[in-house]
PDB file of N, CA and C in Angstrom:
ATOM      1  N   UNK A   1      -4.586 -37.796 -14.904  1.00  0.00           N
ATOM      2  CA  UNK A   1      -3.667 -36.721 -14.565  1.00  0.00           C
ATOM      3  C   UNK A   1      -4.473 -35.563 -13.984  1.00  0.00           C
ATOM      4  N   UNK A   2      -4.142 -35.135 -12.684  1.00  0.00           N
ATOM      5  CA  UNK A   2      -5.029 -33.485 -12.592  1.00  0.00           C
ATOM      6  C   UNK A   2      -4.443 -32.603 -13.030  1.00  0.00           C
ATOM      7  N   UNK A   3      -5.866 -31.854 -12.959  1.00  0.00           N
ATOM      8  CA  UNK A   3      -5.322 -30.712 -13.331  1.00  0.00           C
ATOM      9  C   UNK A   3      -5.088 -29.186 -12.342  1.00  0.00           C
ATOM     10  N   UNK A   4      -5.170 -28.212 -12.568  1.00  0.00           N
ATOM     11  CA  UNK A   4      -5.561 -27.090 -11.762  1.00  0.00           C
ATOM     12  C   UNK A   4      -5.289 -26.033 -12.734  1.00  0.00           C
ATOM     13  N   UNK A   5      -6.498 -24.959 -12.733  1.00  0.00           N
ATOM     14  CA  UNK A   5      -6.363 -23.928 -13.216  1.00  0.00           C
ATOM     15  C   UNK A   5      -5.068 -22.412 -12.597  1.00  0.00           C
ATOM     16  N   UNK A   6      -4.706 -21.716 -13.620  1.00  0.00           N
ATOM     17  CA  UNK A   6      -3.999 -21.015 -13.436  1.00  0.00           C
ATOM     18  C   UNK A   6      -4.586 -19.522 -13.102  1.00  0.00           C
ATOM     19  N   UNK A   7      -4.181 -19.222 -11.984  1.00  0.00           N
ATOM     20  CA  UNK A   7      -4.678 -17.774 -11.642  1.00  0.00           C
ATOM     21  C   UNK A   7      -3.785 -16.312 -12.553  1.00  0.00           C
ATOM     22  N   UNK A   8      -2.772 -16.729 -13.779  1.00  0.00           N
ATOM     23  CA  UNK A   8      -2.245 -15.743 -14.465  1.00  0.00           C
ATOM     24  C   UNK A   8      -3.132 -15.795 -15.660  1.00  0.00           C
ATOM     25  N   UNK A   9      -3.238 -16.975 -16.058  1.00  0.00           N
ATOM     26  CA  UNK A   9      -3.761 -17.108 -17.679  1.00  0.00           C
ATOM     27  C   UNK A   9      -5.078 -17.777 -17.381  1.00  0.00           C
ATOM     28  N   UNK A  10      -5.602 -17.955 -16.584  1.00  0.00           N
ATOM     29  CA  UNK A  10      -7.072 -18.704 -16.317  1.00  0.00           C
ATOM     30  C   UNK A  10      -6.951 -19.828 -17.237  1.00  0.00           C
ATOM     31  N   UNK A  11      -6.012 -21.201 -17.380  1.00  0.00           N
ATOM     32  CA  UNK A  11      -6.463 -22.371 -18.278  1.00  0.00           C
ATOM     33  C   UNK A  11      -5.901 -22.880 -17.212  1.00  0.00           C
ATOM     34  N   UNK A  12      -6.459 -24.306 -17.840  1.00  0.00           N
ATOM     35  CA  UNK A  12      -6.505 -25.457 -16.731  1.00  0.00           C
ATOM     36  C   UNK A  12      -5.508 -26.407 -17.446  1.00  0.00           C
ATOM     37  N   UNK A  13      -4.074 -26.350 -16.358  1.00  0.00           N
ATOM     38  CA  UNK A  13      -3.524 -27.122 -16.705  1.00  0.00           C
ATOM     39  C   UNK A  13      -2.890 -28.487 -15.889  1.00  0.00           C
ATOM     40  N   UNK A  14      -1.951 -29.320 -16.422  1.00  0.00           N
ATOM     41  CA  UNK A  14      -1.371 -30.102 -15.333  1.00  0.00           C
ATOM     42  C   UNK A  14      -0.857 -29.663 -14.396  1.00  0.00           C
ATOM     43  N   UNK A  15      -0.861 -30.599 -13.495  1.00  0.00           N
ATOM     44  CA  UNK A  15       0.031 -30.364 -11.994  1.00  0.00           C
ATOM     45  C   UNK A  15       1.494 -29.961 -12.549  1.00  0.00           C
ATOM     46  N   UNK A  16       2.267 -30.924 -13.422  1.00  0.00           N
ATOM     47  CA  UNK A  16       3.437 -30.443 -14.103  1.00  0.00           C
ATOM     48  C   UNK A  16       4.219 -29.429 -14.292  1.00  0.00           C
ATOM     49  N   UNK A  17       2.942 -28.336 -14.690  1.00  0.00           N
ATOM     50  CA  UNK A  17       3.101 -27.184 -15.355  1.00  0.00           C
ATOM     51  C   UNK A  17       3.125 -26.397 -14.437  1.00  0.00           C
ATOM     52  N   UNK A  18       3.083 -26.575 -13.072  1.00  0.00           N
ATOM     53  CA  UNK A  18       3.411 -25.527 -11.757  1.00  0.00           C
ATOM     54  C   UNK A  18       4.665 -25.410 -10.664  1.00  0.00           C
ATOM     55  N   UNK A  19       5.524 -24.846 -10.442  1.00  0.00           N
ATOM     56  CA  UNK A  19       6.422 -25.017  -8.823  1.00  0.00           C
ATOM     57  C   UNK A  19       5.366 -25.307  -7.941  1.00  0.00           C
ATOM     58  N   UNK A  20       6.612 -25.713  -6.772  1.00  0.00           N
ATOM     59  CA  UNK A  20       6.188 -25.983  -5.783  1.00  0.00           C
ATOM     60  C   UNK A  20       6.036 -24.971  -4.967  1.00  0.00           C
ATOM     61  N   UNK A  21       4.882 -25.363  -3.865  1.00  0.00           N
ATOM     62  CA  UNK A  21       4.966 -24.510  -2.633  1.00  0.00           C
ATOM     63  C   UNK A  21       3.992 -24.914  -1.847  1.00  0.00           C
ATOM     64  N   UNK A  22       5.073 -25.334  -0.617  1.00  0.00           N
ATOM     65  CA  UNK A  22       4.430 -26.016   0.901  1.00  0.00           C
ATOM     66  C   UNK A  22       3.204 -24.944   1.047  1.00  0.00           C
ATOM     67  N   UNK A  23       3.246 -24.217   1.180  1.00  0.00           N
ATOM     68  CA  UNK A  23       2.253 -23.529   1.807  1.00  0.00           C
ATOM     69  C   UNK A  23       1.011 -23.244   1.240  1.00  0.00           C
ATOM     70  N   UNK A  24       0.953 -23.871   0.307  1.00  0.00           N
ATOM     71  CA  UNK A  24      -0.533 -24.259  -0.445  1.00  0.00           C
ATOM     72  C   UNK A  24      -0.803 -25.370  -0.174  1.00  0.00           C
ATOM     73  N   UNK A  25      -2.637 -25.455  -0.044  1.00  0.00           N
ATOM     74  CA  UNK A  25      -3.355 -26.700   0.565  1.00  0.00           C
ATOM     75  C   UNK A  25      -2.715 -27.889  -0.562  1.00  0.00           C
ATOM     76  N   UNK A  26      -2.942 -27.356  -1.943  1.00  0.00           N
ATOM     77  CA  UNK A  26      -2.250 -28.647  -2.534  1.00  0.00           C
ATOM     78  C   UNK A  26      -0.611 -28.903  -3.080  1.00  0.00           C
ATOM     79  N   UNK A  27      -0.283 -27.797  -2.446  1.00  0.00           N
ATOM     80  CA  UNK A  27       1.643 -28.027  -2.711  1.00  0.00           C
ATOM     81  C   UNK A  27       2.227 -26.975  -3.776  1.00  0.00           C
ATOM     82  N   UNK A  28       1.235 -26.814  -4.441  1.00  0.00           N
ATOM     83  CA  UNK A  28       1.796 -26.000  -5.949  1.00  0.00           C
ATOM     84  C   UNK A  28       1.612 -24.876  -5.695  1.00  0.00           C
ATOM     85  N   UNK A  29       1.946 -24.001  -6.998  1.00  0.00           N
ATOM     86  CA  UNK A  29       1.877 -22.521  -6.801  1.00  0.00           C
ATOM     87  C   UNK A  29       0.654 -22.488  -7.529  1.00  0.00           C
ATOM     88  N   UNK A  30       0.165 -21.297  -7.071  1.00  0.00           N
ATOM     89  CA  UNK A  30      -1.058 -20.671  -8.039  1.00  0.00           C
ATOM     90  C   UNK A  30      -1.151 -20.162  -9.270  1.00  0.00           C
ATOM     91  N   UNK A  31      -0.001 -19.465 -10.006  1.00  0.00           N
ATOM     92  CA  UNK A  31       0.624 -19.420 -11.405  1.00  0.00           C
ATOM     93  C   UNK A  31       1.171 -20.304 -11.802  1.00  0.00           C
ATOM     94  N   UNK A  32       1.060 -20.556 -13.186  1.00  0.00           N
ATOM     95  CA  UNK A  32       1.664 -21.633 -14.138  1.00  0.00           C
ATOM     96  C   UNK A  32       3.494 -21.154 -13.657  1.00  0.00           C
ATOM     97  N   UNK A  33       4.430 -22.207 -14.220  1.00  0.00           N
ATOM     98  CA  UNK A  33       5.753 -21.671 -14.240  1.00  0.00           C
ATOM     99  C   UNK A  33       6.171 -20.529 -15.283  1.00  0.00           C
ATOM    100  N   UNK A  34       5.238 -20.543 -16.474  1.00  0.00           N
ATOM    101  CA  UNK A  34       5.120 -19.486 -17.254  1.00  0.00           C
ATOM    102  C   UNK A  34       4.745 -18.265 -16.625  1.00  0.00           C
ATOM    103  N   UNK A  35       3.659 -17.991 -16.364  1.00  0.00           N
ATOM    104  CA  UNK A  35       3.249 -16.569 -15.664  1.00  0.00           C
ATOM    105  C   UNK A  35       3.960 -16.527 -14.645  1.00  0.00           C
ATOM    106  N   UNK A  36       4.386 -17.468 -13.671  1.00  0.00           N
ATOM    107  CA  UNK A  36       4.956 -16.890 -12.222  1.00  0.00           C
ATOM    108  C   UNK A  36       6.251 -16.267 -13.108  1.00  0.00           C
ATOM    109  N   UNK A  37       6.736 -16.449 -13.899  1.00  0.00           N
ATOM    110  CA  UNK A  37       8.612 -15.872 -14.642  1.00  0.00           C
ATOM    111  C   UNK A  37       8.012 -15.000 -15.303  1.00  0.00           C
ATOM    112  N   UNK A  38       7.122 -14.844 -15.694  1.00  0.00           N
ATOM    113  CA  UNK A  38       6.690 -13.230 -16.476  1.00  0.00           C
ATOM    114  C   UNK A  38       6.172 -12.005 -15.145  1.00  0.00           C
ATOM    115  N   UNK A  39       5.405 -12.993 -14.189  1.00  0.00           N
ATOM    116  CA  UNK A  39       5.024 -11.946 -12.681  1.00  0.00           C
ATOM    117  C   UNK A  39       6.613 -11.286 -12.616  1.00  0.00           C
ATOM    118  N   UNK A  40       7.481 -12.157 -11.955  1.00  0.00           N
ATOM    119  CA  UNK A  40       8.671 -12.244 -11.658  1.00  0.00           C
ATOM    120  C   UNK A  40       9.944 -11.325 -12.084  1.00  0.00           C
ATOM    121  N   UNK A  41       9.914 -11.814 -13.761  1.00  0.00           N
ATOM    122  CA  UNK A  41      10.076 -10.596 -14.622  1.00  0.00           C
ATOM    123  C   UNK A  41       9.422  -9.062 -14.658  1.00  0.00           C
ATOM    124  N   UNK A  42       8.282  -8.870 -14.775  1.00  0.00           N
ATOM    125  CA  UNK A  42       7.412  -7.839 -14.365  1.00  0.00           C
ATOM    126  C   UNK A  42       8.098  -7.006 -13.464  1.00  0.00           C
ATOM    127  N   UNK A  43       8.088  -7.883 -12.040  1.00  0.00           N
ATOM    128  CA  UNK A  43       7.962  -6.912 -10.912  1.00  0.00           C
ATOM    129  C   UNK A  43       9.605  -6.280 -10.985  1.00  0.00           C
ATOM    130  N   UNK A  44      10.191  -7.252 -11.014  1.00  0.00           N
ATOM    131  CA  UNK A  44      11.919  -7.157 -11.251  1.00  0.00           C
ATOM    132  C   UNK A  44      12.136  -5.687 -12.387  1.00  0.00           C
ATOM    133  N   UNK A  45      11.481  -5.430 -13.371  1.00  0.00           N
ATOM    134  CA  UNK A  45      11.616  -4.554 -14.385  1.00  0.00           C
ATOM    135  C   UNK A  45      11.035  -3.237 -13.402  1.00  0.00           C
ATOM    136  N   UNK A  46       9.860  -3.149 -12.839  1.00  0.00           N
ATOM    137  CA  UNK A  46       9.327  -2.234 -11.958  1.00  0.00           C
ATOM    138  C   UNK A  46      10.666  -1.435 -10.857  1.00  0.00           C
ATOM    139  N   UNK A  47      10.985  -2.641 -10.279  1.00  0.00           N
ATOM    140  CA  UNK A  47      11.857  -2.580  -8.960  1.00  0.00           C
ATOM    141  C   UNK A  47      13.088  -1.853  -9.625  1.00  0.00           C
ATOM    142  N   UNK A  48      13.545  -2.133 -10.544  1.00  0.00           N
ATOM    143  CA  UNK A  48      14.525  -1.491 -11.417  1.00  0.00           C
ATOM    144  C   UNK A  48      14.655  -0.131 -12.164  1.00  0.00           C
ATOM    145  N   UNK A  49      13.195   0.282 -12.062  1.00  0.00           N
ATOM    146  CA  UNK A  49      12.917   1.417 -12.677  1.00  0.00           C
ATOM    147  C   UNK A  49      13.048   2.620 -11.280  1.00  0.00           C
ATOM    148  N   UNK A  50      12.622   2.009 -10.210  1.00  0.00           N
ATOM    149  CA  UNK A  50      12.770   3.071  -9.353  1.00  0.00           C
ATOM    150  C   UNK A  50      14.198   3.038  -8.669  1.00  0.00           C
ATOM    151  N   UNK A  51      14.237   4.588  -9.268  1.00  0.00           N
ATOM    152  CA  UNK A  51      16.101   4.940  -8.246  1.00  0.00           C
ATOM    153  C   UNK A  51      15.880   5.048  -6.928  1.00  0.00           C
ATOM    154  N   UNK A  52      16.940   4.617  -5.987  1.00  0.00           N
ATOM    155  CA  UNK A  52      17.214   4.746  -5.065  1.00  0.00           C
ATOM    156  C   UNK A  52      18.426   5.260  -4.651  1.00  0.00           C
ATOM    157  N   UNK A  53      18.280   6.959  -4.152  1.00  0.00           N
ATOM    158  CA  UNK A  53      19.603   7.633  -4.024  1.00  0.00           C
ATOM    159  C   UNK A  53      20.031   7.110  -2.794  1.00  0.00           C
ATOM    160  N   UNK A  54      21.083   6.263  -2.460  1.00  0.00           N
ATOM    161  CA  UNK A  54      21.482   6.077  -1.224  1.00  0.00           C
ATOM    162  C   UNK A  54      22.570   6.916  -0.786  1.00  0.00           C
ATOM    163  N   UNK A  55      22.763   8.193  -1.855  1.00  0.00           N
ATOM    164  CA  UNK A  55      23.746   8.948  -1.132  1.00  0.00           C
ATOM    165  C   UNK A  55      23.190  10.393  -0.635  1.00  0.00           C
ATOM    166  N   UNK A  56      22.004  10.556  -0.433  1.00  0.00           N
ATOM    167  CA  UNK A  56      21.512  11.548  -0.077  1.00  0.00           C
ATOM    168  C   UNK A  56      20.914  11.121   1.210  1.00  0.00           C
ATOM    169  N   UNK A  57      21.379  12.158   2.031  1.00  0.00           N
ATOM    170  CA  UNK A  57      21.543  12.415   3.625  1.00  0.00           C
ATOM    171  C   UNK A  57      20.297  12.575   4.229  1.00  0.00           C
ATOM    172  N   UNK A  58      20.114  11.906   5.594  1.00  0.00           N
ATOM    173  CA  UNK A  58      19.008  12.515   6.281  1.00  0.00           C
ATOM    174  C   UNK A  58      18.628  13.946   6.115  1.00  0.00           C
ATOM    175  N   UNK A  59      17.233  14.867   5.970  1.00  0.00           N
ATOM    176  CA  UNK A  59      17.610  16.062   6.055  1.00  0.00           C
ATOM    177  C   UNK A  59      17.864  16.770   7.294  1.00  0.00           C
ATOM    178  N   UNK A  60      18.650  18.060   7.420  1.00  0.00           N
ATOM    179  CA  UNK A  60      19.335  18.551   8.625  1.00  0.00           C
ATOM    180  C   UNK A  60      18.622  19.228   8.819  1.00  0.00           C
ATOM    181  N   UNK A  61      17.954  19.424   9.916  1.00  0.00           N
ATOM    182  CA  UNK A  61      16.854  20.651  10.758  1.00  0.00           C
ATOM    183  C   UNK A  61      18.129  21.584  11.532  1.00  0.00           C
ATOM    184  N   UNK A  62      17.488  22.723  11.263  1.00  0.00           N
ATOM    185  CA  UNK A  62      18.356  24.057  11.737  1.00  0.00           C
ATOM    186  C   UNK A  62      17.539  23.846  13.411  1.00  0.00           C
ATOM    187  N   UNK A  63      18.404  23.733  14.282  1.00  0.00           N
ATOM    188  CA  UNK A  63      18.271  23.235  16.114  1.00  0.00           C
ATOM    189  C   UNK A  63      17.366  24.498  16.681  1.00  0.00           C
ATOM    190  N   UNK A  64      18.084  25.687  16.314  1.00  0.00           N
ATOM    191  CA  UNK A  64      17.462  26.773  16.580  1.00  0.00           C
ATOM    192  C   UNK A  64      16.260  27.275  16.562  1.00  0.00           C
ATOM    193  N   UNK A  65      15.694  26.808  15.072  1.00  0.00           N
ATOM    194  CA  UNK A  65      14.856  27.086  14.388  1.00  0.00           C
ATOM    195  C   UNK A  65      13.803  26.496  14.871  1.00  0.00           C
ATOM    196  N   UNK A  66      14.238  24.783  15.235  1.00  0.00           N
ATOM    197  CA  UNK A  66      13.221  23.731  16.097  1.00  0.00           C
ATOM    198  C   UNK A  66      12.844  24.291  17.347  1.00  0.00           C
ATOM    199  N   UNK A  67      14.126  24.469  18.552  1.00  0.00           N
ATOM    200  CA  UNK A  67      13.655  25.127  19.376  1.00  0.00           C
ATOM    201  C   UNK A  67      12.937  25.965  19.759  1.00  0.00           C
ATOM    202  N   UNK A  68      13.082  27.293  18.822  1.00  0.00           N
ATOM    203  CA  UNK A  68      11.889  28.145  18.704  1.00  0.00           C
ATOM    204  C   UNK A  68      10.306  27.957  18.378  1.00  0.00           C
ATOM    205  N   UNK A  69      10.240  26.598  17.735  1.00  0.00           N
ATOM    206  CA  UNK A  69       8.818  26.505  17.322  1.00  0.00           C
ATOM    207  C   UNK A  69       8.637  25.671  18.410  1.00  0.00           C
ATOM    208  N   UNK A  70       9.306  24.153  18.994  1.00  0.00           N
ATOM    209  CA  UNK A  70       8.814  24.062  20.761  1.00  0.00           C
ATOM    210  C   UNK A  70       8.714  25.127  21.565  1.00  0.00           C
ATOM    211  N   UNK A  71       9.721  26.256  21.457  1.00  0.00           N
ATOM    212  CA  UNK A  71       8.707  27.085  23.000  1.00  0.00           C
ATOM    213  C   UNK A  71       7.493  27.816  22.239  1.00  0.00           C
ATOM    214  N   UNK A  72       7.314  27.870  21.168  1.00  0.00           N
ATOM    215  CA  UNK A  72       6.323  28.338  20.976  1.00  0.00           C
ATOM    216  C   UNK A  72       5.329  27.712  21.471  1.00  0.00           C
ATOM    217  N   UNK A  73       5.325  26.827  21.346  1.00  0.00           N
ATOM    218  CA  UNK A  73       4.286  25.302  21.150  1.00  0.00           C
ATOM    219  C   UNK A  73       4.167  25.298  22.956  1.00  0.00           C
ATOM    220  N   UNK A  74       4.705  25.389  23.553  1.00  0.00           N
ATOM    221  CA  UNK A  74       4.934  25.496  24.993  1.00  0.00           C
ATOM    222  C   UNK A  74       3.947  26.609  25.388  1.00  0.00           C
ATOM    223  N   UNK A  75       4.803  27.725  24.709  1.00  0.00           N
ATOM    224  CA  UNK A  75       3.409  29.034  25.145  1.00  0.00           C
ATOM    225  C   UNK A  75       2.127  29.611  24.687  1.00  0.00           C
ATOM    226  N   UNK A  76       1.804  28.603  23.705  1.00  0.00           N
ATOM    227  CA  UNK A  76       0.331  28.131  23.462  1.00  0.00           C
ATOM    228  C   UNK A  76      -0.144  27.243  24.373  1.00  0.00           C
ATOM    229  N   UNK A  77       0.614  26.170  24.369  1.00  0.00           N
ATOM    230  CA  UNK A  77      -0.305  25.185  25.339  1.00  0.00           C
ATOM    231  C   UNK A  77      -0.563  25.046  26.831  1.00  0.00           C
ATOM    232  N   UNK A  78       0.420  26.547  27.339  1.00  0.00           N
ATOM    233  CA  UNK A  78       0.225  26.880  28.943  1.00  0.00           C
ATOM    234  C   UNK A  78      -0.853  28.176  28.979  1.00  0.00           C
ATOM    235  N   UNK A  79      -1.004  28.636  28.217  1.00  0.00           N
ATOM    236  CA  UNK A  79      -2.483  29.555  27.723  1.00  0.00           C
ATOM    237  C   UNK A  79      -3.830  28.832  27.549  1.00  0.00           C
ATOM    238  N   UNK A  80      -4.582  28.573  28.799  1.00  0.00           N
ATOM    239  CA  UNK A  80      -5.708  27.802  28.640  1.00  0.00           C
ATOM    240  C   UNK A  80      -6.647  28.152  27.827  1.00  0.00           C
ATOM    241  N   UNK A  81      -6.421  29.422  27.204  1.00  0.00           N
ATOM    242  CA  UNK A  81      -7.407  30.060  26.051  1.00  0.00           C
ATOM    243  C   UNK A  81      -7.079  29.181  24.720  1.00  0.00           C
ATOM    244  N   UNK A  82      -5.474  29.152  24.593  1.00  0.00           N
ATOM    245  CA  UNK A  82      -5.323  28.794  23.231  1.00  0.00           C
ATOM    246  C   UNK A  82      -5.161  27.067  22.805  1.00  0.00           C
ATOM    247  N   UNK A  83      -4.795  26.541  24.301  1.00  0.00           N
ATOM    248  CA  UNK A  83      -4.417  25.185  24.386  1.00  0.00           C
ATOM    249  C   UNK A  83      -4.939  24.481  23.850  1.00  0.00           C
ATOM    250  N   UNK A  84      -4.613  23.177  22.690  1.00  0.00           N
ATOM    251  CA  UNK A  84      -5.329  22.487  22.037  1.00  0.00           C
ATOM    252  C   UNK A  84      -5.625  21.458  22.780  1.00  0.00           C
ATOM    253  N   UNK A  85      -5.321  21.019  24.119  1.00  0.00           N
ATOM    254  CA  UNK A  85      -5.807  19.589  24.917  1.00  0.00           C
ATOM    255  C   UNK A  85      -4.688  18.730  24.746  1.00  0.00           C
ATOM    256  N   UNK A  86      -4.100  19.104  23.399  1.00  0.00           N
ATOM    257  CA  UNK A  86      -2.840  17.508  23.707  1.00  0.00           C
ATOM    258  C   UNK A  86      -1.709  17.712  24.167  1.00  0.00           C
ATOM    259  N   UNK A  87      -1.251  16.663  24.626  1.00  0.00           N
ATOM    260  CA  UNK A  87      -0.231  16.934  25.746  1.00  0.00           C
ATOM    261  C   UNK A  87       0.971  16.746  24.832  1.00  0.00           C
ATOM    262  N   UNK A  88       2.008  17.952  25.409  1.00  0.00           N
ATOM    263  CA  UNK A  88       3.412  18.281  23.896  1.00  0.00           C
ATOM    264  C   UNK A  88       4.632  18.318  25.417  1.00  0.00           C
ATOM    265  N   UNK A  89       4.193  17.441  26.284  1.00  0.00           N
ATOM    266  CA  UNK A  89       5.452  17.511  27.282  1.00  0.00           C
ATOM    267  C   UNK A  89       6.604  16.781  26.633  1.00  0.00           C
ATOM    268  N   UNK A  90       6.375  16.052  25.799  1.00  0.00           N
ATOM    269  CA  UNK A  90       7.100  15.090  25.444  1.00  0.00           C
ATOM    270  C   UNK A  90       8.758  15.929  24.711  1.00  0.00           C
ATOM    271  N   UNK A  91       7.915  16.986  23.809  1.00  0.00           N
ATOM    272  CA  UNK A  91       8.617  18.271  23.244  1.00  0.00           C
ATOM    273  C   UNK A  91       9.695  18.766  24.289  1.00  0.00           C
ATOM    274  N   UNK A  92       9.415  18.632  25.132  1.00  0.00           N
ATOM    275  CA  UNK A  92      10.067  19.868  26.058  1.00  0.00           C
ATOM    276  C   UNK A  92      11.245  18.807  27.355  1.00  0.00           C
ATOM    277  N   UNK A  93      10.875  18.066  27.050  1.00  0.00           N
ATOM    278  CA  UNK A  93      11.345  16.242  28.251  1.00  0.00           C
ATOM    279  C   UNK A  93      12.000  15.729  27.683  1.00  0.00           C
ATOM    280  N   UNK A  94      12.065  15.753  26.378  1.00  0.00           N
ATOM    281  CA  UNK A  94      13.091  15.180  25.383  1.00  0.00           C
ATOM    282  C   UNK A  94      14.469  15.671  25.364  1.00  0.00           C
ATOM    283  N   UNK A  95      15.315  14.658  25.965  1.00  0.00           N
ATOM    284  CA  UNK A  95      16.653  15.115  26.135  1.00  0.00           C
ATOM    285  C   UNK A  95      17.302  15.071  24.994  1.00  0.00           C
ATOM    286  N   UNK A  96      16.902  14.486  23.770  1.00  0.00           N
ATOM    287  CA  UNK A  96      17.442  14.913  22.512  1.00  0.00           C
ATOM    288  C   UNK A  96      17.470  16.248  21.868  1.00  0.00           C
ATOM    289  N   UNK A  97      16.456  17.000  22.043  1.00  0.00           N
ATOM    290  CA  UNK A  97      16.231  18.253  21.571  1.00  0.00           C
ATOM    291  C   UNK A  97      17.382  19.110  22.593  1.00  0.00           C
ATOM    292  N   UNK A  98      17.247  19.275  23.532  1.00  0.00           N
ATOM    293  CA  UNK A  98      18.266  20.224  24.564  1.00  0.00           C
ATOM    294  C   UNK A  98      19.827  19.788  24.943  1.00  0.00           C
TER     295      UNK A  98
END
């Protein structure tokens, strides 16, 4: 009978004692069926612990407020004194913003 060791509990057990899975050179999984349902369990208890508010809204940027900090950003970067080199046309070309 072979065997193969378990990468949850490090013992070496039968082939038996594992699922399947094509995508291993020898077919099986790398956890026993024991540890893969405790991984499984594990992560499931994790995933459960974190809330997910799905009723809270993109946040809303005040338009105005944006605009003002693009032309700012505009009349820094047409001031070759103050200009940082990167190019913010994108800011100002963007037909979403206007």
């Amino acid at each position: 009978m072979k065997k193969k060791e378990c990468k949850g509990c490090n013992k070496e057990l039968p082939l038996s004692k594992f699922g399947n899975n094509k995508s291993s050179k020898d077919g099986k999984q790398y956890r026993c069926r024991e540890c893969f349902k405790n991984y499984v369990n594990r992560n499931n208890k994790v995933k459960q612990s974190v809330h997910f508010d799905v009723s809270q809204k993109k946040p809303s940027y005040d338009r105005v407020k944006l605009l003002e900090q693009i032309e700012e950003i505009r009349r820094r970067e047409c001031n070759k004194e103050t200009a940082s080199g990167f190019d913010f046309t994108f800011l100002w070309t963007n037909e979403k913003f206007y």
